[in-house]
PDB file of N, CA and C in Angstrom:
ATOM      1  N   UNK A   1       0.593 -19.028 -19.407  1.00  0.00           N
ATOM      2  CA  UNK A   1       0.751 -19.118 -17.966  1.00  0.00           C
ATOM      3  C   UNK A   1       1.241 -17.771 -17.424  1.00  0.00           C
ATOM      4  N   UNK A   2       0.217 -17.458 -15.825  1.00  0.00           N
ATOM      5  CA  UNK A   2       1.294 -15.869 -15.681  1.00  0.00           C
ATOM      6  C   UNK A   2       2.178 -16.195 -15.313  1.00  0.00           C
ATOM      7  N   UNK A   3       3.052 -15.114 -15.353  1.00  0.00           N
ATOM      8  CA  UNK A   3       4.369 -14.997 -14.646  1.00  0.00           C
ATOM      9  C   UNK A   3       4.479 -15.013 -13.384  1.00  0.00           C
ATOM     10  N   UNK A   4       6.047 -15.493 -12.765  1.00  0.00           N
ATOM     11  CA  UNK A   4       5.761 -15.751 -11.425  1.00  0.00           C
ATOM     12  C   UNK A   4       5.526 -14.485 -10.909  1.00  0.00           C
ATOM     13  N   UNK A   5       6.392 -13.109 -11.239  1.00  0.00           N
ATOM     14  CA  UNK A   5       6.489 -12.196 -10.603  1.00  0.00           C
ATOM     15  C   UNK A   5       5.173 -11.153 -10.346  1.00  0.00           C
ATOM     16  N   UNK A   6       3.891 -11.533 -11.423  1.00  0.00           N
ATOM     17  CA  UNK A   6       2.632 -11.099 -11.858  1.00  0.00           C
ATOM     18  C   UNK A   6       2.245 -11.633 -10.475  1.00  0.00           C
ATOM     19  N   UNK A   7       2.080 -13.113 -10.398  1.00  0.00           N
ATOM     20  CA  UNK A   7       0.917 -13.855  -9.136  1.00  0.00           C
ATOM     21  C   UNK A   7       1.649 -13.011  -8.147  1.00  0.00           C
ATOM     22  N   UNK A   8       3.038 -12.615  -7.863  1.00  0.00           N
ATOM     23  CA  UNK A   8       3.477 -12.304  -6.654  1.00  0.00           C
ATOM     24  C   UNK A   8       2.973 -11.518  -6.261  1.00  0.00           C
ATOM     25  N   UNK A   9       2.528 -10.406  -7.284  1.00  0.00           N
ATOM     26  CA  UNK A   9       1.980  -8.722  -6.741  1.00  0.00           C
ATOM     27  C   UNK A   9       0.647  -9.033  -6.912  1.00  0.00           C
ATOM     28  N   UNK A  10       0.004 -10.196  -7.716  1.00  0.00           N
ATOM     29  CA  UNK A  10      -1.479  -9.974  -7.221  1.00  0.00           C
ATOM     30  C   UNK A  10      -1.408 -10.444  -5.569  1.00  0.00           C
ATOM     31  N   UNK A  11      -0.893 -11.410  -5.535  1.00  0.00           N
ATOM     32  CA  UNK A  11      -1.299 -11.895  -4.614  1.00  0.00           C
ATOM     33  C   UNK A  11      -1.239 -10.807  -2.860  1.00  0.00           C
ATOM     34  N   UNK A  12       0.427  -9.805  -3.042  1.00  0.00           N
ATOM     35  CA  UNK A  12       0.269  -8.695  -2.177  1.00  0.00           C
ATOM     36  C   UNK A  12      -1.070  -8.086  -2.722  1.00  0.00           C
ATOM     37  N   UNK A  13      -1.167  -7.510  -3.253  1.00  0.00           N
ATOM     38  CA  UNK A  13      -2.561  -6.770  -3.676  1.00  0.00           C
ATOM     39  C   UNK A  13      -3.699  -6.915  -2.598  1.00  0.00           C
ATOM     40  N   UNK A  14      -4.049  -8.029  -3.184  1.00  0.00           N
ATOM     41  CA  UNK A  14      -5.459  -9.058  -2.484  1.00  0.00           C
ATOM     42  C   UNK A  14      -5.187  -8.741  -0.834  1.00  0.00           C
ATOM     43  N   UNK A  15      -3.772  -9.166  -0.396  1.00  0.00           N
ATOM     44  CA  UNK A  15      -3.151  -9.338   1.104  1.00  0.00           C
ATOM     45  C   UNK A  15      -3.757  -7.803   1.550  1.00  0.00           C
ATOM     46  N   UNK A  16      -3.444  -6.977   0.770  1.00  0.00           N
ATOM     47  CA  UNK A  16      -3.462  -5.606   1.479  1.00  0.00           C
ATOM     48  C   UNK A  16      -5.119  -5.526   1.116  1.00  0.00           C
ATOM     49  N   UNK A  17      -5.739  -5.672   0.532  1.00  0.00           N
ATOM     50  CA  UNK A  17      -7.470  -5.171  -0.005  1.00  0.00           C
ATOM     51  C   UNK A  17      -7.885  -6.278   1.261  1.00  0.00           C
ATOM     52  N   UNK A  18      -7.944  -7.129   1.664  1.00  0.00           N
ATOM     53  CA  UNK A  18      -8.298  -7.816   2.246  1.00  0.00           C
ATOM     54  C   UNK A  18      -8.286  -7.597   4.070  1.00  0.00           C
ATOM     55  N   UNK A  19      -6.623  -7.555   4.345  1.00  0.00           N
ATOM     56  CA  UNK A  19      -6.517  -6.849   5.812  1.00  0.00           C
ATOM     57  C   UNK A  19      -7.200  -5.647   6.299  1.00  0.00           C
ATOM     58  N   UNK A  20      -7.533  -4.714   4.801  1.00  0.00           N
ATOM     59  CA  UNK A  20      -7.950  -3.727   5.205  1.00  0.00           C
ATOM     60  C   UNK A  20      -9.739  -3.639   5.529  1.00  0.00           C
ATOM     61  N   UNK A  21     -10.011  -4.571   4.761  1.00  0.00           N
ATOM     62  CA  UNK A  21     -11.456  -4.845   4.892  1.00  0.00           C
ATOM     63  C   UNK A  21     -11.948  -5.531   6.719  1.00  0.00           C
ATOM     64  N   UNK A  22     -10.937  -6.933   6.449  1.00  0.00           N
ATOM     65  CA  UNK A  22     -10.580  -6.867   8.168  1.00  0.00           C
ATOM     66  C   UNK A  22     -10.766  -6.143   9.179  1.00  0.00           C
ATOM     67  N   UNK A  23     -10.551  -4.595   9.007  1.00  0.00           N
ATOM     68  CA  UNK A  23     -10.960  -3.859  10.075  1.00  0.00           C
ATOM     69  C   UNK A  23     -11.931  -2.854   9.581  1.00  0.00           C
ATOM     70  N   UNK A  24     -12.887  -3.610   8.785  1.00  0.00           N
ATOM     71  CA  UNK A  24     -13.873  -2.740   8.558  1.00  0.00           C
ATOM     72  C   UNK A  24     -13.775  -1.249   7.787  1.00  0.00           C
ATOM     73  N   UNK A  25     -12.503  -1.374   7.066  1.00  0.00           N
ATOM     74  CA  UNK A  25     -12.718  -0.478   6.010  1.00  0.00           C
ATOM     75  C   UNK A  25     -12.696  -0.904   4.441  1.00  0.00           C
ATOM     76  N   UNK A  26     -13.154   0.254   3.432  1.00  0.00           N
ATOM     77  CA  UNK A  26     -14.074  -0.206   2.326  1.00  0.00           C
ATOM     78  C   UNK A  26     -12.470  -0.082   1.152  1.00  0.00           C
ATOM     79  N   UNK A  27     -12.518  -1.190   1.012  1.00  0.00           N
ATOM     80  CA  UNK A  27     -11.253  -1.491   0.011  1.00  0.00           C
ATOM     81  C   UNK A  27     -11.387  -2.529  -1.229  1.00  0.00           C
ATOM     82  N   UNK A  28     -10.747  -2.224  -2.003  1.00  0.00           N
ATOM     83  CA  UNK A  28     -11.003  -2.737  -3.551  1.00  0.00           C
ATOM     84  C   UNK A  28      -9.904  -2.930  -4.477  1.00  0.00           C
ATOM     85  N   UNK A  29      -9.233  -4.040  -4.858  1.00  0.00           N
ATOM     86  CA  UNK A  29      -8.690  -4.095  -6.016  1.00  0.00           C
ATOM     87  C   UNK A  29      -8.996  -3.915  -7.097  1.00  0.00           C
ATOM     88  N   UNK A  30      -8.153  -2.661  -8.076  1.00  0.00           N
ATOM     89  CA  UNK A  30      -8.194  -2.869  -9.263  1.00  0.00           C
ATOM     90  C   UNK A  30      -7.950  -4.101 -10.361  1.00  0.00           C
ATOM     91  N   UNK A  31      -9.331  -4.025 -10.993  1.00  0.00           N
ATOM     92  CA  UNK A  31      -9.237  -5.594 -11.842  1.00  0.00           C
ATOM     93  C   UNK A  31      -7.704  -5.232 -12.771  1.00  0.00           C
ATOM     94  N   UNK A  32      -6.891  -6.300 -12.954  1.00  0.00           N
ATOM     95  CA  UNK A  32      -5.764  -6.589 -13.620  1.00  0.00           C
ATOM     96  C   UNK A  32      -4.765  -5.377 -13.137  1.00  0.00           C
ATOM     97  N   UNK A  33      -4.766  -5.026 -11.759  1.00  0.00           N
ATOM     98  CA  UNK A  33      -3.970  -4.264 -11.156  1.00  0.00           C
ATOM     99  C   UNK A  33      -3.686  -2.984 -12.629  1.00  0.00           C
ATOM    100  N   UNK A  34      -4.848  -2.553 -12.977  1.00  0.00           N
ATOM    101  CA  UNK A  34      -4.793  -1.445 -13.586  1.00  0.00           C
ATOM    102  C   UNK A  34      -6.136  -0.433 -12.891  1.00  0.00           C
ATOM    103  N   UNK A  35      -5.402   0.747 -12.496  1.00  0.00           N
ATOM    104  CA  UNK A  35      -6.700   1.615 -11.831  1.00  0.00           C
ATOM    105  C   UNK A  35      -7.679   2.275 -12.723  1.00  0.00           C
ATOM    106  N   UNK A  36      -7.299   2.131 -14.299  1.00  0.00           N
ATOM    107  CA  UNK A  36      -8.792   2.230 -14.951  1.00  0.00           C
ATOM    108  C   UNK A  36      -9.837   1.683 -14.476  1.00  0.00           C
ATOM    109  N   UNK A  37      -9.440   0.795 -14.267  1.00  0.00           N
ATOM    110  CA  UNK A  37     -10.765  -0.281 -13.946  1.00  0.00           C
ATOM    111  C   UNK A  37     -11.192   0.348 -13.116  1.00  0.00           C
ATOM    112  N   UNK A  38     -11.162   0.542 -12.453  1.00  0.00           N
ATOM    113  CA  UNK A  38     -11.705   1.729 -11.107  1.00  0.00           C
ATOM    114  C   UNK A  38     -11.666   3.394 -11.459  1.00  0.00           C
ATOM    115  N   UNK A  39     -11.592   3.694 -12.427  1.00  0.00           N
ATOM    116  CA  UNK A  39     -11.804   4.992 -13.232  1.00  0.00           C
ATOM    117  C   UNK A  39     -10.601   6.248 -12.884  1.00  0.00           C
ATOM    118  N   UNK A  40      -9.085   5.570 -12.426  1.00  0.00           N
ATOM    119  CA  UNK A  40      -8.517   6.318 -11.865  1.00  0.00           C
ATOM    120  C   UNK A  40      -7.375   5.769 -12.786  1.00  0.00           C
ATOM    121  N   UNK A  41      -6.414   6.487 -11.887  1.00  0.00           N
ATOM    122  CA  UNK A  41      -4.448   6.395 -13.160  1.00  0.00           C
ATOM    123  C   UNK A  41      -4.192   5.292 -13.455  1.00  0.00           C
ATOM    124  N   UNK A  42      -3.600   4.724 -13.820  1.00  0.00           N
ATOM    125  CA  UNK A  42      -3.174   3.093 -14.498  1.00  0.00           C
ATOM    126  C   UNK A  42      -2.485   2.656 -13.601  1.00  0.00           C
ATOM    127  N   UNK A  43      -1.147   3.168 -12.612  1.00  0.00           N
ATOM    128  CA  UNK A  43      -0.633   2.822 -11.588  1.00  0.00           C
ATOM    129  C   UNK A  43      -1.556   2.364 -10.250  1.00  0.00           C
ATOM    130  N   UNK A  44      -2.121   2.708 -10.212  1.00  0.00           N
ATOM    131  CA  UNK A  44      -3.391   2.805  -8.750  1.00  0.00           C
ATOM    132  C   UNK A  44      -3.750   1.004  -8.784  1.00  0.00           C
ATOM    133  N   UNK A  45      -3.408   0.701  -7.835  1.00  0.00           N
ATOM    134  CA  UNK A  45      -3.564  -0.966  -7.436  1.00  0.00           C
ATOM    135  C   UNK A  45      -4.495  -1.396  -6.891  1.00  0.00           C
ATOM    136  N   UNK A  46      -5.135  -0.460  -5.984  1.00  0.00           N
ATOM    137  CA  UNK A  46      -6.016  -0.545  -4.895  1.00  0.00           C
ATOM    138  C   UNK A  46      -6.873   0.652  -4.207  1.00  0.00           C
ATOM    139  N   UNK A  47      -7.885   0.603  -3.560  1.00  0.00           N
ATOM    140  CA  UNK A  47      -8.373   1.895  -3.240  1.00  0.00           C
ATOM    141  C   UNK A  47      -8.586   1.765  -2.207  1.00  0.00           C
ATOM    142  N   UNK A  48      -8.376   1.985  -0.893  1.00  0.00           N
ATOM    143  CA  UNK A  48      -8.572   1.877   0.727  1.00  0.00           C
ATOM    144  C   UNK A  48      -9.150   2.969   0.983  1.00  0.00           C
ATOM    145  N   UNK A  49     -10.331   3.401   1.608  1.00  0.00           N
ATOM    146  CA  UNK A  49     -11.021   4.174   2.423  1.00  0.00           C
ATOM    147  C   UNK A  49     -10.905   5.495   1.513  1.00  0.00           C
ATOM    148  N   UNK A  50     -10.814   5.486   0.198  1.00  0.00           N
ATOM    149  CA  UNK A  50     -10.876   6.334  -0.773  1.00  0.00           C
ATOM    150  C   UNK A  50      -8.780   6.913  -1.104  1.00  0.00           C
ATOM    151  N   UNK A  51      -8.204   6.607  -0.064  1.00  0.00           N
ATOM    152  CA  UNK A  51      -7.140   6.479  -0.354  1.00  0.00           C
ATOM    153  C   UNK A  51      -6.384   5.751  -1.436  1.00  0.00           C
ATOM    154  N   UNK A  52      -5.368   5.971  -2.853  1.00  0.00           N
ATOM    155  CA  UNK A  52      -5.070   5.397  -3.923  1.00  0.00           C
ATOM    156  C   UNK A  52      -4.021   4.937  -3.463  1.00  0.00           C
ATOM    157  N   UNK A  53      -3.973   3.632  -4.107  1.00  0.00           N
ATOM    158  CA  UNK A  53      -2.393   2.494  -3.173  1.00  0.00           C
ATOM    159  C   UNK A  53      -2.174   1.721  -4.162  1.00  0.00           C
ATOM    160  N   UNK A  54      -0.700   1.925  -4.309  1.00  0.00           N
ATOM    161  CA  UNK A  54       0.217   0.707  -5.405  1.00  0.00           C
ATOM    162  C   UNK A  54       0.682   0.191  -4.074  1.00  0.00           C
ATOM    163  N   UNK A  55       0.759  -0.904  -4.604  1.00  0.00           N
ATOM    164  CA  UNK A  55       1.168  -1.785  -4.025  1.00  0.00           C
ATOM    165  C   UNK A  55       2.407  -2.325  -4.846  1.00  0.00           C
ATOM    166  N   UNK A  56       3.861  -2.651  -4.286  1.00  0.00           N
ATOM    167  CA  UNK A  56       4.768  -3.125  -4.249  1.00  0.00           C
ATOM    168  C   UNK A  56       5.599  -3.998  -3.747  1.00  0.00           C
ATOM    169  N   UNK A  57       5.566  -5.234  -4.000  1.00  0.00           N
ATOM    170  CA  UNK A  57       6.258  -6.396  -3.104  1.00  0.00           C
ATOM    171  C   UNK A  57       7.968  -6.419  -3.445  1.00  0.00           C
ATOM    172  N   UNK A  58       8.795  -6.635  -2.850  1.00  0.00           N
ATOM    173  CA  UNK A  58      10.323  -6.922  -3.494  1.00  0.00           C
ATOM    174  C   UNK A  58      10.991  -8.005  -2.329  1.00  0.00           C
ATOM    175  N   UNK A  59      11.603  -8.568  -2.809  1.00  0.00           N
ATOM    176  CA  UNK A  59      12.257  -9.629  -2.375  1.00  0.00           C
ATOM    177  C   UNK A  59      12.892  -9.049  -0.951  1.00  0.00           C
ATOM    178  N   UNK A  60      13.805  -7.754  -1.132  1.00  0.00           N
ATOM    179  CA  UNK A  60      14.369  -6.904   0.022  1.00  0.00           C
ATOM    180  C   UNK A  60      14.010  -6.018   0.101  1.00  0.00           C
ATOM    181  N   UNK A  61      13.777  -4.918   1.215  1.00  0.00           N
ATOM    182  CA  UNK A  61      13.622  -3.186   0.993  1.00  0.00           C
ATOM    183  C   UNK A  61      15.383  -2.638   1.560  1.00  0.00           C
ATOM    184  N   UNK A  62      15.760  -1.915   1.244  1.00  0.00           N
ATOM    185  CA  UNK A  62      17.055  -0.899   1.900  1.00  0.00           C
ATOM    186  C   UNK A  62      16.662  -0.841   3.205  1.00  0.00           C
ATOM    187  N   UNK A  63      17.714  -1.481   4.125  1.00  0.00           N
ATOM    188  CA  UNK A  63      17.744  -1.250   5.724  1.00  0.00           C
ATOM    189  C   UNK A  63      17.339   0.052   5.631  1.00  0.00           C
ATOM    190  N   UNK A  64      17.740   1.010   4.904  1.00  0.00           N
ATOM    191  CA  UNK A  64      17.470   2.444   5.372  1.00  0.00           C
ATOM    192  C   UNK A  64      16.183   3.003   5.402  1.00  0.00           C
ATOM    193  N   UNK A  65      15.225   2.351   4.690  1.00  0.00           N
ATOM    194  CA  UNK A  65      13.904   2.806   4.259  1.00  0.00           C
ATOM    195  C   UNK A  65      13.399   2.395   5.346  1.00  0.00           C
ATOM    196  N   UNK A  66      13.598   1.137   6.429  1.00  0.00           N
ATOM    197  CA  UNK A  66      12.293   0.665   7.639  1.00  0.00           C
ATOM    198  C   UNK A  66      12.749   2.031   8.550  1.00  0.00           C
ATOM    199  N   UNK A  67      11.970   1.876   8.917  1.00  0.00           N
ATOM    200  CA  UNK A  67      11.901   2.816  10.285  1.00  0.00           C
ATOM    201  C   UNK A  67      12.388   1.965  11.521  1.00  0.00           C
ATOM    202  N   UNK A  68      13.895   2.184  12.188  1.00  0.00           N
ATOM    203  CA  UNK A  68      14.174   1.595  13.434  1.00  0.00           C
ATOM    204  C   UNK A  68      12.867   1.023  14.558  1.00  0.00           C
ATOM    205  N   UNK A  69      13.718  -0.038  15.330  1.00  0.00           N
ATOM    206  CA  UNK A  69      12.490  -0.539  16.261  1.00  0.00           C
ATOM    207  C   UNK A  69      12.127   0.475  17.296  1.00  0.00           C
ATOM    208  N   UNK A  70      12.776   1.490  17.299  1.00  0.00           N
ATOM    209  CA  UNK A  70      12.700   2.687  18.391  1.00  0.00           C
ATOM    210  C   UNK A  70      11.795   3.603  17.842  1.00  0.00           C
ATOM    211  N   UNK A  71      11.492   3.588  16.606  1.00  0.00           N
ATOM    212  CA  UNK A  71      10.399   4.531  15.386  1.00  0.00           C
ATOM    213  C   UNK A  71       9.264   4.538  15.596  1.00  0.00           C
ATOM    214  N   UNK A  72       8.300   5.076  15.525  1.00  0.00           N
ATOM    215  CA  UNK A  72       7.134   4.590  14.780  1.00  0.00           C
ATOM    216  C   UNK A  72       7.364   4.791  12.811  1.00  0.00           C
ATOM    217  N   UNK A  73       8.084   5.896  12.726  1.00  0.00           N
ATOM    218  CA  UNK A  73       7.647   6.344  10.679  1.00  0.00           C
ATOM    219  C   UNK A  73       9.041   6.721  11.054  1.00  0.00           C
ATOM    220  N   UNK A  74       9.475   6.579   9.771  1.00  0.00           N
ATOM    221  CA  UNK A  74      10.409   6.841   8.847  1.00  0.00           C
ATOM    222  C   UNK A  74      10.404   8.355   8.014  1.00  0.00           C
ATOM    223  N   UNK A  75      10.648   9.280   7.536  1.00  0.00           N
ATOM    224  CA  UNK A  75      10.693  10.022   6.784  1.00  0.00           C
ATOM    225  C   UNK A  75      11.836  10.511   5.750  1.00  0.00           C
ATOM    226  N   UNK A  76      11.572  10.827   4.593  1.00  0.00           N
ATOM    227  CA  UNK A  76      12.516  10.056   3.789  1.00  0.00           C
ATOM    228  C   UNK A  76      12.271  11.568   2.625  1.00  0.00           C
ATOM    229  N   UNK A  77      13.309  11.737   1.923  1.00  0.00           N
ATOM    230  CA  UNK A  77      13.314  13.103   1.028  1.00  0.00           C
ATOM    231  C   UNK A  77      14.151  12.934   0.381  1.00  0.00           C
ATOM    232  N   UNK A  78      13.829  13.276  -1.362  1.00  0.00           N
ATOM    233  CA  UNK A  78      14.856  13.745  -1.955  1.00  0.00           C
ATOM    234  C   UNK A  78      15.539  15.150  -2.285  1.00  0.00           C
ATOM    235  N   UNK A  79      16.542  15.775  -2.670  1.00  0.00           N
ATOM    236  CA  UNK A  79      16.942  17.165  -2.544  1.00  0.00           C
ATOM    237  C   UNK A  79      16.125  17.715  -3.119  1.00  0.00           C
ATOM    238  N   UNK A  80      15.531  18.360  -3.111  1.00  0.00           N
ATOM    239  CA  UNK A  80      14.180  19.829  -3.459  1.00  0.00           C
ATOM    240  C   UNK A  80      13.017  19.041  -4.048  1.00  0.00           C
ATOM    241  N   UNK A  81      13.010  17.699  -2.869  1.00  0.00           N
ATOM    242  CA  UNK A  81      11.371  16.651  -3.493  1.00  0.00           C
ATOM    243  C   UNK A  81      10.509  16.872  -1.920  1.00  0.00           C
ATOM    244  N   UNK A  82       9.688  16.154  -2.125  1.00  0.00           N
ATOM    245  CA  UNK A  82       8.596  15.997  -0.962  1.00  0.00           C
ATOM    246  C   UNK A  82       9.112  15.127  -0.179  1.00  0.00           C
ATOM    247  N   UNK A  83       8.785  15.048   1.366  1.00  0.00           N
ATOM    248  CA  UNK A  83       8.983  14.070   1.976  1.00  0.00           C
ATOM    249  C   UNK A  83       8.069  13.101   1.904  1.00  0.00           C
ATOM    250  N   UNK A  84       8.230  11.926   2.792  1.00  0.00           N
ATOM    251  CA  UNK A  84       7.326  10.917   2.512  1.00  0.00           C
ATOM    252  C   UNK A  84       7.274  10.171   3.556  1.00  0.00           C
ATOM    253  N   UNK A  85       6.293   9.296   4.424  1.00  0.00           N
ATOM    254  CA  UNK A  85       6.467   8.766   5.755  1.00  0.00           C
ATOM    255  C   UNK A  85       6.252   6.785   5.136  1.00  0.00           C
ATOM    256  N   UNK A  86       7.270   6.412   6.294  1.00  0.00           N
ATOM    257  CA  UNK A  86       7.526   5.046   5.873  1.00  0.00           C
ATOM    258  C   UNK A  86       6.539   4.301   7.402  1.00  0.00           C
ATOM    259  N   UNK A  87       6.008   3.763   7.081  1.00  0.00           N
ATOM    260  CA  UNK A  87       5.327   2.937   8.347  1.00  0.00           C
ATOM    261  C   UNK A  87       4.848   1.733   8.376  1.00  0.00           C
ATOM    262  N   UNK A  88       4.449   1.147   9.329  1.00  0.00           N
ATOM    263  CA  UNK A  88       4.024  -0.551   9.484  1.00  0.00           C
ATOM    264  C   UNK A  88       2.554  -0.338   8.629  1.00  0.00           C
ATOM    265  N   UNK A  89       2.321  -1.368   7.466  1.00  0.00           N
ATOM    266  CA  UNK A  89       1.042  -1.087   7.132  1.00  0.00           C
ATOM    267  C   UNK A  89      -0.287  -1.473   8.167  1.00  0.00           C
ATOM    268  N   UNK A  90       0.087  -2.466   9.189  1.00  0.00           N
ATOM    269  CA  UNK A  90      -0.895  -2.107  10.184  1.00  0.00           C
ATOM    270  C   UNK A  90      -1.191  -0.916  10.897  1.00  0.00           C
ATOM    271  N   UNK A  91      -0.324  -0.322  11.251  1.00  0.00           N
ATOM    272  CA  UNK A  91      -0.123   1.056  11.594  1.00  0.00           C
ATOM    273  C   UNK A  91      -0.729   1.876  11.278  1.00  0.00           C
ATOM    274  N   UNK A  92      -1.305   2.217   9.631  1.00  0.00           N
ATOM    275  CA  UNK A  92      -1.484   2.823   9.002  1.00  0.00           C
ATOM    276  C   UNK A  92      -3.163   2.564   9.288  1.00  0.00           C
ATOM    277  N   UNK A  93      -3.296   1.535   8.768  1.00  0.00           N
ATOM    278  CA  UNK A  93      -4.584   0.837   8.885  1.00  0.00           C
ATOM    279  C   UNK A  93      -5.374   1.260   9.914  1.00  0.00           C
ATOM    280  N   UNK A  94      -4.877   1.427  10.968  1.00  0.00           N
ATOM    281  CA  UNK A  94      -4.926   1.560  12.349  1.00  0.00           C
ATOM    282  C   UNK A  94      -5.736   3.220  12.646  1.00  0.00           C
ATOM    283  N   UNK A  95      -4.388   4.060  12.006  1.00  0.00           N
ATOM    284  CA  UNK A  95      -4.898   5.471  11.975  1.00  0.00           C
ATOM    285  C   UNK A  95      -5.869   5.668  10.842  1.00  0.00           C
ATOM    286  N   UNK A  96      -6.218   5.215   9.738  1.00  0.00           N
ATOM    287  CA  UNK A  96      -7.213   5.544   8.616  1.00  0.00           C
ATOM    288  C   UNK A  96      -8.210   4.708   9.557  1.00  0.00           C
ATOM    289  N   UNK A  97      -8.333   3.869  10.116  1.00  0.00           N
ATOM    290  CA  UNK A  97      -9.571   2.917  11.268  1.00  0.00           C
ATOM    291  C   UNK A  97     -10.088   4.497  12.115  1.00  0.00           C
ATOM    292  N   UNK A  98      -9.267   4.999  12.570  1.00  0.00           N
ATOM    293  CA  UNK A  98      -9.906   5.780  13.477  1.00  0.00           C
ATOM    294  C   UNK A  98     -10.216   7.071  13.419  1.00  0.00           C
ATOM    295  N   UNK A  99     -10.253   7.781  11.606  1.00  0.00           N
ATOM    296  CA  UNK A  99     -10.206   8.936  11.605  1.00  0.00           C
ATOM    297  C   UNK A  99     -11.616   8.444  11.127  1.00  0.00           C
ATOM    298  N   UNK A 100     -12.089   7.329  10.201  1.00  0.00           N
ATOM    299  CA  UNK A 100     -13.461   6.833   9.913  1.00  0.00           C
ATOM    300  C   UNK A 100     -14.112   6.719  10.520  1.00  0.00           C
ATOM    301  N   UNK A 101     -13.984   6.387  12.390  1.00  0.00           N
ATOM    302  CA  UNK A 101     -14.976   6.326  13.153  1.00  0.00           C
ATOM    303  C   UNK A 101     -15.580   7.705  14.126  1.00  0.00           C
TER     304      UNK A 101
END
């Protein structure tokens, strides 16, 4: 039997390959949430509009990581790392929707 915590992240997986198809872009889960299967890194969950996406579900995220209701993105750094932008995944969806058209 899988594990509960296995169905949990397929099941985000699917959620996100699916919404994204929703608006008419070309998205794909990796079979057994391994991105071999799709000829790419082992981490790679999903492929949106040629974009590579793990996907991660957790019970909570750190208040600090959302981006306030006054936000649109978040940006987030570690000392001498890259930054990184935190956003609504509709949001996102939204701007990869309209750089495709």
């Amino acid at each position: 039997m899988t594990h509960p915590s296995k169905i949990k992240g397929n099941t985000f997986e699917r959620e996100c390959v699916n919404k994204a198809k929703e608006r008419g872009l070309t998205a794909k889960r990796a079979y057994a949430s391994n991105g071999m299967s799709l000829g790419l890194e082992e981490e790679v969950d999903a492929l949106i509009s040629g974009y590579k996406v793990q996907c991660k579900r957790r019970k909570k995220i750190a208040k600090w990581l959302k981006p306030p209701s006054c936000c649109d993105i978040a940006l987030v750094r570690e000392d001498r790392g890259e930054a990184y932008v935190i956003m609504e995944y509709e949001d996102w969806l939204e701007l990869i929707s309209n750089q495709s058209s």
